[in-house]
Protein backbone atom coordinates (compact mmCIF):
# COMPACT_ATOMS: atom_id res chain seq x y z
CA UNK A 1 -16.17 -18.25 -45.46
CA UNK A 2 -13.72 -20.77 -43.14
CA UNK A 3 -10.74 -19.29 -44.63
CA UNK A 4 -12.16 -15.58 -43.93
CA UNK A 5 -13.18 -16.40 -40.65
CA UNK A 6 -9.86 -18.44 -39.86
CA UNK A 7 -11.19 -21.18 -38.56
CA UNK A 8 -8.61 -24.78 -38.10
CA UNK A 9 -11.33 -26.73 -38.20
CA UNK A 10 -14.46 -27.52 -40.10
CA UNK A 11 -17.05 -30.11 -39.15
CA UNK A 12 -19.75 -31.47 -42.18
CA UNK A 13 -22.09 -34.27 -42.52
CA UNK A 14 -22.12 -36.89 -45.09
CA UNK A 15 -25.16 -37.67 -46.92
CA UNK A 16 -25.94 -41.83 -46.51
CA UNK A 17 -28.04 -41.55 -49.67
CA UNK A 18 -25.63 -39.71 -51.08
CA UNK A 19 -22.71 -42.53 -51.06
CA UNK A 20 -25.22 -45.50 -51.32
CA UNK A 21 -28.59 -44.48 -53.13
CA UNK A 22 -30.25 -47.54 -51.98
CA UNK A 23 -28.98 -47.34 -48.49
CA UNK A 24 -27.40 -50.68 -48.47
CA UNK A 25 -23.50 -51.40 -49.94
CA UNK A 26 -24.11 -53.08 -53.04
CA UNK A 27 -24.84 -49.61 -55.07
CA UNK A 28 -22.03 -47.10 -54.34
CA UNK A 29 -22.05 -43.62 -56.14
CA UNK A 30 -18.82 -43.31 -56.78
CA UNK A 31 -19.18 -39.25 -57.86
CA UNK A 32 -20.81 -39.55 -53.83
CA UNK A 33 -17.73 -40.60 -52.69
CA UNK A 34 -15.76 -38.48 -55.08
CA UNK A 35 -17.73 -34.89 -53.94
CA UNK A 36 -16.48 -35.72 -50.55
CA UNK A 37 -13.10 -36.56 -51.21
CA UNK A 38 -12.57 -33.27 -52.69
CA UNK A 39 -14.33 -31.33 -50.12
CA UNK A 40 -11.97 -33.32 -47.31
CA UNK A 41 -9.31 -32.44 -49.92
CA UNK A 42 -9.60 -28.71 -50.40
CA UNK A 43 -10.32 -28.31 -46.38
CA UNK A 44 -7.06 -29.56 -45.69
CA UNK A 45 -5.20 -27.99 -48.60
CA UNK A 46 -6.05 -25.28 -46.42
CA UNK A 47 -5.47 -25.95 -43.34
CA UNK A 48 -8.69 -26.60 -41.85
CA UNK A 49 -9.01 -30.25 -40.40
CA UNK A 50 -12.54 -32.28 -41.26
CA UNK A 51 -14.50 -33.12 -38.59
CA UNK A 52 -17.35 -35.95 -39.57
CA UNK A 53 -21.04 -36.84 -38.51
CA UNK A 54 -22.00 -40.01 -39.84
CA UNK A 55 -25.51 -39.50 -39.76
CA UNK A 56 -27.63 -36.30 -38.80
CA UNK A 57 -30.82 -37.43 -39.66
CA UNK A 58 -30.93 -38.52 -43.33
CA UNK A 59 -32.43 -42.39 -43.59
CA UNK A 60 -32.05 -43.29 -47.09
CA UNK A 61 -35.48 -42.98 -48.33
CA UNK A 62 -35.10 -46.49 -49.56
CA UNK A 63 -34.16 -48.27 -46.30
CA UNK A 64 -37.35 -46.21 -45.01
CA UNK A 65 -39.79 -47.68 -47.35
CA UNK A 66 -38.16 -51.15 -47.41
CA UNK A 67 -38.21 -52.02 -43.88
CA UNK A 68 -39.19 -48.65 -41.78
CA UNK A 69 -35.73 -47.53 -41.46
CA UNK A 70 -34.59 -47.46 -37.78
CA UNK A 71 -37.94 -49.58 -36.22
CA UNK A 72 -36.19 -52.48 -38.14
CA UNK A 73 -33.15 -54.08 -36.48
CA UNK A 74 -32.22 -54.58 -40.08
CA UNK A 75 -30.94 -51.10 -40.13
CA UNK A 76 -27.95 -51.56 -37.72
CA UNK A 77 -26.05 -53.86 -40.26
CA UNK A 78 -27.12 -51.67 -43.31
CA UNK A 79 -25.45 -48.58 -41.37
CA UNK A 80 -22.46 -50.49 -39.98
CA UNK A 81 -21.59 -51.12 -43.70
CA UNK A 82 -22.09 -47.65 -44.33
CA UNK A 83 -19.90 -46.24 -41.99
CA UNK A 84 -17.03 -48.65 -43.19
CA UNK A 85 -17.44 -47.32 -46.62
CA UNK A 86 -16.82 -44.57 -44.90
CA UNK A 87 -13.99 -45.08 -42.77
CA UNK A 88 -12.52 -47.22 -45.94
CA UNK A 89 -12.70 -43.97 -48.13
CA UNK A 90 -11.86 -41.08 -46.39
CA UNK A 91 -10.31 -42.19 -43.02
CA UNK A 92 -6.60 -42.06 -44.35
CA UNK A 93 -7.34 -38.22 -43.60
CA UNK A 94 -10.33 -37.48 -41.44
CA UNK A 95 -9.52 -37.93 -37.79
CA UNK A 96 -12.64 -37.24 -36.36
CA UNK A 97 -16.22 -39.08 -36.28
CA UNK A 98 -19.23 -38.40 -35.16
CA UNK A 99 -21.45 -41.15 -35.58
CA UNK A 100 -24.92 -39.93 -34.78
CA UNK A 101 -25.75 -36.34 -34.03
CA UNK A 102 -29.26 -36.30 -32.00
CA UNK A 103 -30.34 -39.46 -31.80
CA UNK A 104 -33.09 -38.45 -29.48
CA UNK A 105 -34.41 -36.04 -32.40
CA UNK A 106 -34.51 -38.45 -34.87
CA UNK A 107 -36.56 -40.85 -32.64
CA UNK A 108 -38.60 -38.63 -30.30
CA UNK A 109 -39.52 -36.25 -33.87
CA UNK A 110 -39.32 -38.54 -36.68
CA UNK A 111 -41.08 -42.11 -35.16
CA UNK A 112 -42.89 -40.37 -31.98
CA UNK A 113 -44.36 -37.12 -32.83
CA UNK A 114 -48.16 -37.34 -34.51
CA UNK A 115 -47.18 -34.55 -36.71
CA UNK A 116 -45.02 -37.13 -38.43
CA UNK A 117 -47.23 -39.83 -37.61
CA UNK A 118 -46.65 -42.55 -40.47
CA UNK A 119 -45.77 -45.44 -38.22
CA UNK A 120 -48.17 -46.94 -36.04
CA UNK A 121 -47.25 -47.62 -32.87
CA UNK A 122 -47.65 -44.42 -30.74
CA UNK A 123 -45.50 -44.23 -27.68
CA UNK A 124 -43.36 -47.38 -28.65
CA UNK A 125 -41.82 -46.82 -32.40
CA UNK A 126 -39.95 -43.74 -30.57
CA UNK A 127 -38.10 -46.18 -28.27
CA UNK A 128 -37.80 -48.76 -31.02
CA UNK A 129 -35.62 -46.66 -33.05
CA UNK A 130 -33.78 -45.51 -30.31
CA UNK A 131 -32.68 -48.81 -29.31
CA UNK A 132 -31.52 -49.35 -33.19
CA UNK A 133 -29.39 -46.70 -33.10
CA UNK A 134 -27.82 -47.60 -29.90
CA UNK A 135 -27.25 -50.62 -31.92
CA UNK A 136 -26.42 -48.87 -34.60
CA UNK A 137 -23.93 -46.48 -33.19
CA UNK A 138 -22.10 -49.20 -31.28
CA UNK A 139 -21.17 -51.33 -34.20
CA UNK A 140 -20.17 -48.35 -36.18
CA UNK A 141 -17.72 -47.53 -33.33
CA UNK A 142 -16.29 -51.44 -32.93
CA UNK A 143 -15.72 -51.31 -36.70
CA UNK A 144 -13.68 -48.57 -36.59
CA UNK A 145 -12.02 -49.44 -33.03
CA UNK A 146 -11.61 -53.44 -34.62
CA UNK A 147 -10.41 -52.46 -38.23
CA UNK A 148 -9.09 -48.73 -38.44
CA UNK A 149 -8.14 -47.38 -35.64
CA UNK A 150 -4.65 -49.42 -35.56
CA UNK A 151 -3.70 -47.75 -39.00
CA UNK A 152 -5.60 -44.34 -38.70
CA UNK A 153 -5.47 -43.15 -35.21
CA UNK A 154 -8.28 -41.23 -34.89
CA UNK A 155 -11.41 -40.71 -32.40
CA UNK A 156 -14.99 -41.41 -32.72
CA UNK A 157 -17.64 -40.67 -30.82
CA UNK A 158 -21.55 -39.71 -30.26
CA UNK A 159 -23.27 -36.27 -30.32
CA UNK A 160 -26.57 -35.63 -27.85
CA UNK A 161 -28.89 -32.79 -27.32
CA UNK A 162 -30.31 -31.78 -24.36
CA UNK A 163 -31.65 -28.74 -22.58
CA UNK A 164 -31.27 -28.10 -18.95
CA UNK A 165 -33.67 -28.98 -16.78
CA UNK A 166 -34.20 -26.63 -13.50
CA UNK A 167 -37.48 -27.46 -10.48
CA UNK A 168 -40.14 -24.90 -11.17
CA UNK A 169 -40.25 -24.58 -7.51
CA UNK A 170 -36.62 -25.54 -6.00
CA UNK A 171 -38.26 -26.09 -2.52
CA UNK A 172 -40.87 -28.85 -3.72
CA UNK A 173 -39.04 -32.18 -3.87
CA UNK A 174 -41.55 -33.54 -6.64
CA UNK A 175 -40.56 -30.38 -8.81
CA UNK A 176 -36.91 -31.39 -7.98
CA UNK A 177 -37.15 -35.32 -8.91
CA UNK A 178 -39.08 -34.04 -11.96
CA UNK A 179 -36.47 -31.84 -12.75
CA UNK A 180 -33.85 -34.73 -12.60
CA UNK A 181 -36.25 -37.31 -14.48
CA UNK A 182 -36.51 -35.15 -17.35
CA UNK A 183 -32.96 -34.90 -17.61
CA UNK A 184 -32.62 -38.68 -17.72
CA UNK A 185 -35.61 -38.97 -20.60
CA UNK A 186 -33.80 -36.31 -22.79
CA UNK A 187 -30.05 -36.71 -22.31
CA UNK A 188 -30.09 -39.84 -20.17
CA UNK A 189 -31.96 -41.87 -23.00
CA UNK A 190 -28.71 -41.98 -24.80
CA UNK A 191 -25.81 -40.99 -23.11
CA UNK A 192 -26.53 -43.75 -20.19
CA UNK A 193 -26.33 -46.42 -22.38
CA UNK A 194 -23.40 -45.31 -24.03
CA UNK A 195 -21.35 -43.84 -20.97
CA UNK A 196 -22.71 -46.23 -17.93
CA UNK A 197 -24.53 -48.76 -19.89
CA UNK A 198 -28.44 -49.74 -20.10
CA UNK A 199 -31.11 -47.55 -19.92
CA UNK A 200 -32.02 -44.98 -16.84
CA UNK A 201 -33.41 -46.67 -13.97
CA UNK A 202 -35.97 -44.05 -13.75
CA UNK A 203 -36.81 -44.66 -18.12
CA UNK A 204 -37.12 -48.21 -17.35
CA UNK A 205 -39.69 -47.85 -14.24
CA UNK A 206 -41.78 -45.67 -15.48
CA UNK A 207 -42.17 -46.74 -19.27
CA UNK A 208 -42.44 -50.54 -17.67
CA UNK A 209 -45.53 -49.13 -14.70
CA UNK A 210 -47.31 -47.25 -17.49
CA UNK A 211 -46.66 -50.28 -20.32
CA UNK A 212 -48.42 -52.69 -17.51
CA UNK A 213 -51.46 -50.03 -16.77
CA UNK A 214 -52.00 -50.26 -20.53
CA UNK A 215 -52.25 -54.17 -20.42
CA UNK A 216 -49.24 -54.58 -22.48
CA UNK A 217 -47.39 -58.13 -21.38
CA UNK A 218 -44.22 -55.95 -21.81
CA UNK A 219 -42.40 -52.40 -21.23
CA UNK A 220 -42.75 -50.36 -24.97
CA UNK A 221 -38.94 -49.63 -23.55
CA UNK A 222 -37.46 -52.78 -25.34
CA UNK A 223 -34.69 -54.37 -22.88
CA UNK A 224 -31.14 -54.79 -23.94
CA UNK A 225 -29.44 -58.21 -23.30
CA UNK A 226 -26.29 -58.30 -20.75
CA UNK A 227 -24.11 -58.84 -23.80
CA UNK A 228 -25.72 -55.93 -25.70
CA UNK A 229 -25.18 -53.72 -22.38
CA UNK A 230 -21.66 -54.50 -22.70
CA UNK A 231 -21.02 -54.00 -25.93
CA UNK A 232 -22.69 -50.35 -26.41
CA UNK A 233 -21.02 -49.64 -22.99
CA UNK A 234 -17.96 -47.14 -23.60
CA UNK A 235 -18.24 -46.76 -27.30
CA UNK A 236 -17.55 -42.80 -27.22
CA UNK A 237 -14.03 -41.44 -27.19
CA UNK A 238 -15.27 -37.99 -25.66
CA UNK A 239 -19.17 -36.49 -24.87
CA UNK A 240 -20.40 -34.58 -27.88
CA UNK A 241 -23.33 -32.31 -26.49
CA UNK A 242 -25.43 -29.81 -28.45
CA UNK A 243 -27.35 -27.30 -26.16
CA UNK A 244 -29.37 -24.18 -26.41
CA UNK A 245 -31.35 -23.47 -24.07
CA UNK A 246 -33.35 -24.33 -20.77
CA UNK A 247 -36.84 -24.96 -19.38
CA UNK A 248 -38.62 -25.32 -15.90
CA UNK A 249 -39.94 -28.60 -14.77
CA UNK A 250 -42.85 -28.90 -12.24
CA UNK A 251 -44.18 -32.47 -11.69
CA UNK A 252 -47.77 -33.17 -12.68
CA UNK A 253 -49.50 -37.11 -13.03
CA UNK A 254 -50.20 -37.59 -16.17
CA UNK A 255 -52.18 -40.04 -18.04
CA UNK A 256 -51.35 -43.98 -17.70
CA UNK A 257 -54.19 -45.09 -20.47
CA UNK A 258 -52.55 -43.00 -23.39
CA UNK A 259 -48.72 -44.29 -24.89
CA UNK A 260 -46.87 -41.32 -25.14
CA UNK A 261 -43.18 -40.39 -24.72
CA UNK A 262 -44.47 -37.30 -22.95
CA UNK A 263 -46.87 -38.98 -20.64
CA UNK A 264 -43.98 -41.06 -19.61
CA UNK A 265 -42.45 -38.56 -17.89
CA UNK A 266 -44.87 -37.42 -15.36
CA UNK A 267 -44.01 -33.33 -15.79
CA UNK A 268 -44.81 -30.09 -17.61
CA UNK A 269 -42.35 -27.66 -18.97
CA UNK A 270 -42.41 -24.09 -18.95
CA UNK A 271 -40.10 -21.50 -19.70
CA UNK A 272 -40.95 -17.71 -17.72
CA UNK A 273 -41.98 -14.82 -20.23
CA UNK A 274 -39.10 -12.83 -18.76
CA UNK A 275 -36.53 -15.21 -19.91
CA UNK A 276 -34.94 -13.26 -23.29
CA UNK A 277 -36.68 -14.53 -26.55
CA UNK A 278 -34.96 -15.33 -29.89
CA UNK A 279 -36.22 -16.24 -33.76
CA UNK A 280 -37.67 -19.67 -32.54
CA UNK A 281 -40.13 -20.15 -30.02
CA UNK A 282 -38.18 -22.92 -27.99
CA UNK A 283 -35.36 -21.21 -27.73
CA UNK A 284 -35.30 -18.70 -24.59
CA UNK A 285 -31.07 -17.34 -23.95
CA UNK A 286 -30.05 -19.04 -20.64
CA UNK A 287 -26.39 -19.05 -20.57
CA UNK A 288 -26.04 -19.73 -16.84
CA UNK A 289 -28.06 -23.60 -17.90
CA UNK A 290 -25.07 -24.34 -20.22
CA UNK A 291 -22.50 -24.20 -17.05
CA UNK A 292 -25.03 -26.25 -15.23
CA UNK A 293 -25.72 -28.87 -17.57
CA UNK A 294 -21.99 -29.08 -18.38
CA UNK A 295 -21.26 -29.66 -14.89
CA UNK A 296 -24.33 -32.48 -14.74
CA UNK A 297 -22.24 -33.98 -17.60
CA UNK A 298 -19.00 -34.49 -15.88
CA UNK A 299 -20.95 -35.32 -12.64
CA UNK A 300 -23.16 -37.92 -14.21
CA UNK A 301 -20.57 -39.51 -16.80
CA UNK A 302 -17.37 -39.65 -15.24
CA UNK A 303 -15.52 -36.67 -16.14
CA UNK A 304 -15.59 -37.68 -20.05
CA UNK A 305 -14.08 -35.26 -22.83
CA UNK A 306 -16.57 -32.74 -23.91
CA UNK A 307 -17.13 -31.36 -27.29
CA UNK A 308 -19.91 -28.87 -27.47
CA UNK A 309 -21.18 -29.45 -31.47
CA UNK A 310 -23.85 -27.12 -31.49
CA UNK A 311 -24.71 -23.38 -30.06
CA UNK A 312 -26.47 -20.95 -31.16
CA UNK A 313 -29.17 -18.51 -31.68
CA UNK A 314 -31.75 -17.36 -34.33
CA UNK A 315 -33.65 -14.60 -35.88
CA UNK A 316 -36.43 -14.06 -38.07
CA UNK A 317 -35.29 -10.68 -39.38
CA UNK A 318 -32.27 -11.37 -41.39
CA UNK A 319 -30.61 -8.49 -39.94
CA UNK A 320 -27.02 -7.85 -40.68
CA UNK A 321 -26.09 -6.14 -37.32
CA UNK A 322 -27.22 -9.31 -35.56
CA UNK A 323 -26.13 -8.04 -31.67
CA UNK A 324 -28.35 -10.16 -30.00
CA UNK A 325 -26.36 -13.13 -31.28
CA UNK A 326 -23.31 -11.51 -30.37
CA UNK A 327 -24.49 -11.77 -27.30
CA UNK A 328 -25.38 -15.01 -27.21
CA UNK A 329 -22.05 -16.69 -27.81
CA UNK A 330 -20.26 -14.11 -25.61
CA UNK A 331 -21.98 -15.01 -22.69
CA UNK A 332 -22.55 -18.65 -23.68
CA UNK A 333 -18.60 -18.27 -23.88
CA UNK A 334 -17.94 -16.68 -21.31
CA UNK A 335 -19.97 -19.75 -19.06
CA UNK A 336 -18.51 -22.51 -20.69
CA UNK A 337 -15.17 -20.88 -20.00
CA UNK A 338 -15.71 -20.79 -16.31
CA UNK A 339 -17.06 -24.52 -16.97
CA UNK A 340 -13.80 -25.31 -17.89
CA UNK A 341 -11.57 -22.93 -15.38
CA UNK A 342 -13.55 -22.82 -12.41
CA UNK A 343 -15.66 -26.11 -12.15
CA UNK A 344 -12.42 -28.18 -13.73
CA UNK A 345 -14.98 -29.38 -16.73
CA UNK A 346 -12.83 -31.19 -19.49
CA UNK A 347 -14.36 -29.06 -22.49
CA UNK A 348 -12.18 -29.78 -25.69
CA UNK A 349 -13.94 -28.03 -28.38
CA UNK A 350 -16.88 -25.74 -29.22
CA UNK A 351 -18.91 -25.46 -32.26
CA UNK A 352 -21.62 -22.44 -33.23
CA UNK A 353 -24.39 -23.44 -34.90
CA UNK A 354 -24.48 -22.25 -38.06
CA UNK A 355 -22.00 -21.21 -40.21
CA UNK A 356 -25.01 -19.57 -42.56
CA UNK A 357 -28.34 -19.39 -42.86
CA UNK A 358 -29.81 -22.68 -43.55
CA UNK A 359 -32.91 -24.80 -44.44
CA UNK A 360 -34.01 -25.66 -40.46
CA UNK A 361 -36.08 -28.58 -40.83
CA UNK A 362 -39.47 -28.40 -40.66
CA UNK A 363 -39.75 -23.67 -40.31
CA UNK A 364 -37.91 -23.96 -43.67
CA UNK A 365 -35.80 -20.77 -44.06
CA UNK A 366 -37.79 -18.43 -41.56
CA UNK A 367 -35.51 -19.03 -38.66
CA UNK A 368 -31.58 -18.15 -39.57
CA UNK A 369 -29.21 -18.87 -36.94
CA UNK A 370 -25.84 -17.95 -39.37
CA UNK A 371 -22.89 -15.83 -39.07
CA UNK A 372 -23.32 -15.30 -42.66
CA UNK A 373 -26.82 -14.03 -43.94
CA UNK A 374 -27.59 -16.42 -47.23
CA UNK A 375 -29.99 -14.41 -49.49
CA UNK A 376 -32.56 -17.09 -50.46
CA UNK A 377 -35.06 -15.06 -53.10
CA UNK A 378 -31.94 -14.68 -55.26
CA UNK A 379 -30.94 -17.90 -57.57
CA UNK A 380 -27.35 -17.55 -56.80
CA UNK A 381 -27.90 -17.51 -52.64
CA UNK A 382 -24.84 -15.09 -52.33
CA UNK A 383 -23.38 -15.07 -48.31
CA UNK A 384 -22.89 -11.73 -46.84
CA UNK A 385 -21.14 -11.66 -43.16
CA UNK A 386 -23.13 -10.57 -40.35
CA UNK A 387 -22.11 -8.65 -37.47
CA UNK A 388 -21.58 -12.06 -35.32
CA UNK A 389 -19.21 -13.21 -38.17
CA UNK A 390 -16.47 -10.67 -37.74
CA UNK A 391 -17.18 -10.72 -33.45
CA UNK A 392 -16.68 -14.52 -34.14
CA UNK A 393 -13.24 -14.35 -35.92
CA UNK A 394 -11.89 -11.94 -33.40
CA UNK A 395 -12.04 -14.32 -31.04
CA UNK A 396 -10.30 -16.86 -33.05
CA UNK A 397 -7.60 -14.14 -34.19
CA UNK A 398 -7.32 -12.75 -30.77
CA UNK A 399 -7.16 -16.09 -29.14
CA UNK A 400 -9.68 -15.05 -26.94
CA UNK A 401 -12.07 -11.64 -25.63
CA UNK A 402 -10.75 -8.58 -26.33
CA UNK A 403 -10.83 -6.27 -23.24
CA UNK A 404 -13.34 -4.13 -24.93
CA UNK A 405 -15.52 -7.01 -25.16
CA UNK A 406 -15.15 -8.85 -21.77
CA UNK A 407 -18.63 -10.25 -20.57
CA UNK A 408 -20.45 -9.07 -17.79
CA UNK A 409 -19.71 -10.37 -14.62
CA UNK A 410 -21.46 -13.35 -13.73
CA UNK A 411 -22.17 -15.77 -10.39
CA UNK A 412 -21.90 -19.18 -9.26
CA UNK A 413 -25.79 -19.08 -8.82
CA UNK A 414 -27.55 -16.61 -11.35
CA UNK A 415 -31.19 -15.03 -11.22
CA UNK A 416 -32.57 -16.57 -13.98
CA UNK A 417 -34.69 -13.46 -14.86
CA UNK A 418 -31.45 -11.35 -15.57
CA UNK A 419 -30.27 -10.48 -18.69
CA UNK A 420 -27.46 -10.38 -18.68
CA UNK A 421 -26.08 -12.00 -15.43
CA UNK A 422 -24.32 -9.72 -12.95
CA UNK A 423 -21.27 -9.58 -10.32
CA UNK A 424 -17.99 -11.81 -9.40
CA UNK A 425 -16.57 -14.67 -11.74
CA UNK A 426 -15.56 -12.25 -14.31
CA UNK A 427 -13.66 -14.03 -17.12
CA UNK A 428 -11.88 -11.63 -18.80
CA UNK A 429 -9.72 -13.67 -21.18
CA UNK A 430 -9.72 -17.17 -22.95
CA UNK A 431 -7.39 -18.76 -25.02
CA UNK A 432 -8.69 -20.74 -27.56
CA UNK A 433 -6.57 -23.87 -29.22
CA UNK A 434 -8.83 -24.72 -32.03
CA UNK A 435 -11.97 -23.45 -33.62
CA UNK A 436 -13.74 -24.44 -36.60
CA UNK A 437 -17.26 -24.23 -38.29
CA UNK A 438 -19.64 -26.33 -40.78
CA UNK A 439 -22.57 -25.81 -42.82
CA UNK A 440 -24.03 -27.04 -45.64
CA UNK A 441 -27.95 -29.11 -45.71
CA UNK A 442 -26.97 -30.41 -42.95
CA UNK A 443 -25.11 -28.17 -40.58
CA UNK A 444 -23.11 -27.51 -37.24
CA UNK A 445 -19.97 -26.60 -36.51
CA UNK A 446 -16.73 -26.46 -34.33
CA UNK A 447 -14.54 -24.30 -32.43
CA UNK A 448 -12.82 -23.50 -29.45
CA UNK A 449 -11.00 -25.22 -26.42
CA UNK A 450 -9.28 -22.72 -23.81
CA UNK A 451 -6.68 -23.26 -21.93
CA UNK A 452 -6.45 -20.04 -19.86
CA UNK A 453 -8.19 -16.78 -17.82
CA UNK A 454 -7.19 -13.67 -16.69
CA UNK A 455 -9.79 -12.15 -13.95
């Protein structure tokens, strides 16, 4: 499927469990290590360069029921060792990490959420594991900086989600700051630590005023030393960002009495019934949001290198002649472009989520968001391109839009209630340097950097 679709590069995930079945170094499957040697192999037998995330999601079970996984600071030494395994065994040819991908999923869903409720410390085992994989990350990062780089040369770095954040009413300043405080709870969480170092003023204020209304003696945001602030400071060679989609933020006072991430925040989020729907019920199509958080990115963090991991769109139907997503990445395209042209945005790279349909967590295989339709009720799950999958490789062929395909026009500032966005800014052409894909159980994918436009 990379071949056919002629991608350069491909990015996968490796299994923890996989390489160490206890989660910790002293038990390494060596026919672990050996499946992904000859997957890194075989990719660049044929030309496609590996591009690999550390850790999307999978805890060993083990570490899980030995100490609670990432609520234990135990963890961070357990993954550091990990990761040099890692680097050890396959770095002499992959050039590109990714340590986490969404640590704010794995927190705010797997520790904070009641549906998943099997810790017990509402509103505080979310941050808890955050701060371990802050930890976490930032060792994996000075092990390869302190003991590989030198010899392999390569990059490493951090992937966040995020959706954009816009004032449910743009001329009420509490809608406004709301708008801006959820952006700091979702993307800020992470990224501030990692980019500016510590936590979000606004994260530590309002976790610490609600903590004290709950008679707690201190914040349920744990508090990094000055020496751990400087050590998880800068440990990211370039801004890995996964977006979809958007919502509107109005502010509302919540609760002080109940712990809970969402109380925290002191907002609501909506997003308008005339925004266009797709296969999952979070996921409205907003292309103008990805320009706009893309230029929050390079406003907030200091211009960094941007690699946009994940993008994409889903269905329910399993249709073949999948238009809508078509769509989707053409005008999500078409505004990252102008990101990059227009608004000087240092975008490197730009990865559609997913190669093929895939198992998607926790709505199983209802929701596909492939370029290749996977037929699950047969044994033998044979892939069949979709539609998107041959608009896809045109662009890569084509180095960019074909005239006959140029997006619609689109503003600086666009009604968010049309679909698709109209007049000025048209970006008729991109050239694209690099473009790759991944898939597998757990999946994402890269592609594209441009480097030029023709109005």
């Amino acid at each position: 499927m990379n071949k056919a679709m002629g991608v350069n590069h491909y990015r996968f995930s490796i299994a923890w469990s996989r390489v160490l079945p206890n989660g910790t170094i002293d038990n390494i499957n060596q026919a672990g290590i050996d499946y992904y040697n000859n997957l890194i192999n075989e990719l660049i037998a044929s030309g496609i360069e590996p591009m690999v995330t550390l850790f999307h999601w999978d805890i060993p079970q083990a570490l899980e029921d030995k100490y609670g996984g990432w609520l234990d600071e135990k963890v961070v030494e357990d993954f550091g060792n990990y990761a040099r395994l890692c680097f050890e065994s396959f770095g002499d040819r992959v050039k590109f990490w990714i340590t986490l991908n969404e640590p704010y999923i794995v927190s705010r869903v797997h520790y904070g959420l009641w549906i998943n409720m099997i810790h017990t410390k509402p509103g505080q085992d979310l941050y808890t594991a955050g701060h371990n994989l802050l930890k976490g990350h930032a060792l994996a990062y000075h092990i390869y900086k302190d003991e590989f780089d030198a010899q392999q040369k390569g990059k490493i770095g951090i992937t966040l989600n995020s959706e954009w954040f816009e004032p449910k009413k743009p001329n009420v300043p509490r809608d406004v700051e709301a708008a801006s405080r959820a952006i700091e709870f979702y993307l800020g969480w992470f990224a501030n630590p990692v980019f500016l170092g510590d936590y979000p003023e606004v994260m530590k204020k309002s976790i610490g005023e609600k903590s004290k209304a709950q008679n707690r003696t201190v914040s349920r945001l744990p508090e990094f030393t000055q020496e751990e602030i400087d050590y998880i400071k800068g440990t990211s060679d370039f801004f890995g960002l996964n977006f979809y989609t958007a919502q509107q933020v109005a502010h509302r006072d919540l609760p002080d009495k109940f712990p809970s991430f969402v109380f925290d925040m002191d907002l609501i989020k909506t997003q308008p019934r005339d925004w266009l729907e797709s296969g999952s019920s979070w996921l409205k199509v907003v292309p103008w949001a990805f320009r706009k958080i893309l230029t929050h990115v390079k406003t907030k963090y200091n211009n960094p290198i941007i690699y946009v991991t994940e993008n994409g769109v889903s269905d329910r139907n399993g249709s073949l002649v999948d238009e809508h997503r078509i769509y989707f990445h053409k005008m999500y395209l078409n505004e990252l472009l102008k990101a990059y042209l227009l608004d000087d945005i240092d975008v490197r790279g730009y990865a559609a989520w997913s190669l093929m349909d895939n198992f998607e967590w926790q709505v199983g295989y209802t929701e596909r968001f492939g370029l290749y339709h996977v037929d699950f009720e047969n044994e033998n799950t044979p892939r069949t391109p979709k539609a998107s999958s041959v608009y896809f490789s045109e662009i890569i062929r084509n180095n960019g839009f074909l005239e006959s395909t140029v997006p619609p026009n689109s503003t600086e500032e666009t009604d968010s209630t049309q679909f698709p966005p109209t007049t000025t800014n048209n970006c008729s052409r991109l050239q694209i340097m690099w473009i790759a894909v991944f898939s597998a159980i757990f999946l994402d994918y890269f592609s594209t950097f441009f480097t030029k436009v023709v109005y």
